[in-house]
C-alpha atoms as a PDB file:
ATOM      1  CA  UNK A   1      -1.684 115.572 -68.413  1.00  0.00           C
ATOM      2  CA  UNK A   2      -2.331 114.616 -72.149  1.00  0.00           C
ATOM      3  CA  UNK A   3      -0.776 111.205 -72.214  1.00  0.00           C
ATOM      4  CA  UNK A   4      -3.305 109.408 -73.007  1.00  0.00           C
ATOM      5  CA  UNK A   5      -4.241 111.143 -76.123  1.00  0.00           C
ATOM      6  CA  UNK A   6      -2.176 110.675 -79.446  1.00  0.00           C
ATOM      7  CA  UNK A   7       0.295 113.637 -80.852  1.00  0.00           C
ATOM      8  CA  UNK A   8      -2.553 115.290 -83.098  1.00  0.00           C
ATOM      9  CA  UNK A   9      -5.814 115.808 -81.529  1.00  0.00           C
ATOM     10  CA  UNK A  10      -9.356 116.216 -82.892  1.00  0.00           C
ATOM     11  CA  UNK A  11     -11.874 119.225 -82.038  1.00  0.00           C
ATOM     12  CA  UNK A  12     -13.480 116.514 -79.460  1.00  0.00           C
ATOM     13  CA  UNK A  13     -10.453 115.817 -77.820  1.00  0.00           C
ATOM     14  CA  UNK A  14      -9.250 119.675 -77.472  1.00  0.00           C
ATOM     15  CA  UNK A  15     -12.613 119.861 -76.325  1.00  0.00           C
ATOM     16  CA  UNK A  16     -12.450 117.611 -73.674  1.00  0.00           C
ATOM     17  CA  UNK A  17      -9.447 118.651 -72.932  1.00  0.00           C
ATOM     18  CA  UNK A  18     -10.024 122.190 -72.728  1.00  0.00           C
ATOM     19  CA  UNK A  19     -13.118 121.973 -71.581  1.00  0.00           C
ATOM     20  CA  UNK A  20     -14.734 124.696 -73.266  1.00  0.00           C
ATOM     21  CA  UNK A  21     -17.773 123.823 -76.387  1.00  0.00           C
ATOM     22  CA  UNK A  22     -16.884 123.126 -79.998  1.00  0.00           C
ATOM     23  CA  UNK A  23     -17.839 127.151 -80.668  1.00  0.00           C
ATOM     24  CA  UNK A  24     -15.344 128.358 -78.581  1.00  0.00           C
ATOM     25  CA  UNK A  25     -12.491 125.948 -80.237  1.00  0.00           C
ATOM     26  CA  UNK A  26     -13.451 126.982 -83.414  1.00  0.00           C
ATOM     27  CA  UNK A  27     -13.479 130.478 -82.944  1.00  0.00           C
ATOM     28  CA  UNK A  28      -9.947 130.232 -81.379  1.00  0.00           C
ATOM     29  CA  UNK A  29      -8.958 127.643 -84.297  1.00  0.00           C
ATOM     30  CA  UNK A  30     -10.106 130.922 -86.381  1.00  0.00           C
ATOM     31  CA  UNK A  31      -8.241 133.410 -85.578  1.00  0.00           C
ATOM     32  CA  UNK A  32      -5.316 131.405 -85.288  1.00  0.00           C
ATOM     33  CA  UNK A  33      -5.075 131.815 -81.483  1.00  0.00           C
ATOM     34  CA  UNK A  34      -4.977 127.984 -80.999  1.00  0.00           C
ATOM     35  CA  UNK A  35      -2.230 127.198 -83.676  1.00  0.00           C
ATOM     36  CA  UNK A  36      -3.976 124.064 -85.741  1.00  0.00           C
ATOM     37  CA  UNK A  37      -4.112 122.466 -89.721  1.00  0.00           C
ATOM     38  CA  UNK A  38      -6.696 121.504 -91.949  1.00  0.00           C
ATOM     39  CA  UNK A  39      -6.878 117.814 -93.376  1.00  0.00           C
ATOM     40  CA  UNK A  40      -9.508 118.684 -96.109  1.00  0.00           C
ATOM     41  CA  UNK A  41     -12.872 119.692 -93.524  1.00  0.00           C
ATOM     42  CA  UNK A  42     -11.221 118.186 -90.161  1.00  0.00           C
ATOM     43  CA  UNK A  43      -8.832 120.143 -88.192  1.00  0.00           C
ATOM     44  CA  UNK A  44      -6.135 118.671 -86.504  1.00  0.00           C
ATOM     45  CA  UNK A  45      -4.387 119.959 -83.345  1.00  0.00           C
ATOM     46  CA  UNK A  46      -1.007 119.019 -82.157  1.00  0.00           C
ATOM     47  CA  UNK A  47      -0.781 118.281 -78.652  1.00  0.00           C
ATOM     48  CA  UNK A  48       2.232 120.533 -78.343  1.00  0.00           C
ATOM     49  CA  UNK A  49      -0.267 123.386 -79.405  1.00  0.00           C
ATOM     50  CA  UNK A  50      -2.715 122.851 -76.630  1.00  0.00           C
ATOM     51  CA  UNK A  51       0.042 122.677 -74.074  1.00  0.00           C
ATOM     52  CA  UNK A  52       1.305 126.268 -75.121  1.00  0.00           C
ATOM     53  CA  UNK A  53      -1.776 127.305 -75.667  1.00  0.00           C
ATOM     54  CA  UNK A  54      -2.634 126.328 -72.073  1.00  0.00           C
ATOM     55  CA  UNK A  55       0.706 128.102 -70.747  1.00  0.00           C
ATOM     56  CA  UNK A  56      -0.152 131.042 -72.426  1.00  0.00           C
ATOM     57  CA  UNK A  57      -3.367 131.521 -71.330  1.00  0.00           C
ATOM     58  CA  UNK A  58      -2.532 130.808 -67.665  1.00  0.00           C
ATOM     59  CA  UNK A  59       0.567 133.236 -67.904  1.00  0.00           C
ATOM     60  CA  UNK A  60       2.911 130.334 -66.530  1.00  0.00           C
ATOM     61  CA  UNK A  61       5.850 130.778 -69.290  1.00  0.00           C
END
């Protein structure tokens, strides 16, 4: 599913991958809903993250 994107993703790429708008990421990136880091102003999102963020959304673990 995400193999062709690296182990840390940026906003774009959760974007795209999530396919929801750069508002709705950061609002999740927020309140700490879609677990994430800070590298000075860019946020960085492990893939692992997205993956259980997806499962948990979806109710499938």
């Amino acid at each position: 599913m995400l193999e062709q994107y690296d182990d840390l993703l940026t906003v774009e790429e959760a974007c795209e991958v999530l396919k929801m708008g750069k508002n709705a990421l950061y609002s999740l990136l927020g309140t700490g809903t879609l677990k994430a880091f800070r590298n000075g102003r860019v946020w960085r999102i492990p893939k692992q993250a997205v993956i259980e963020f997806i499962c948990s959304q979806s109710k499938l673990s």
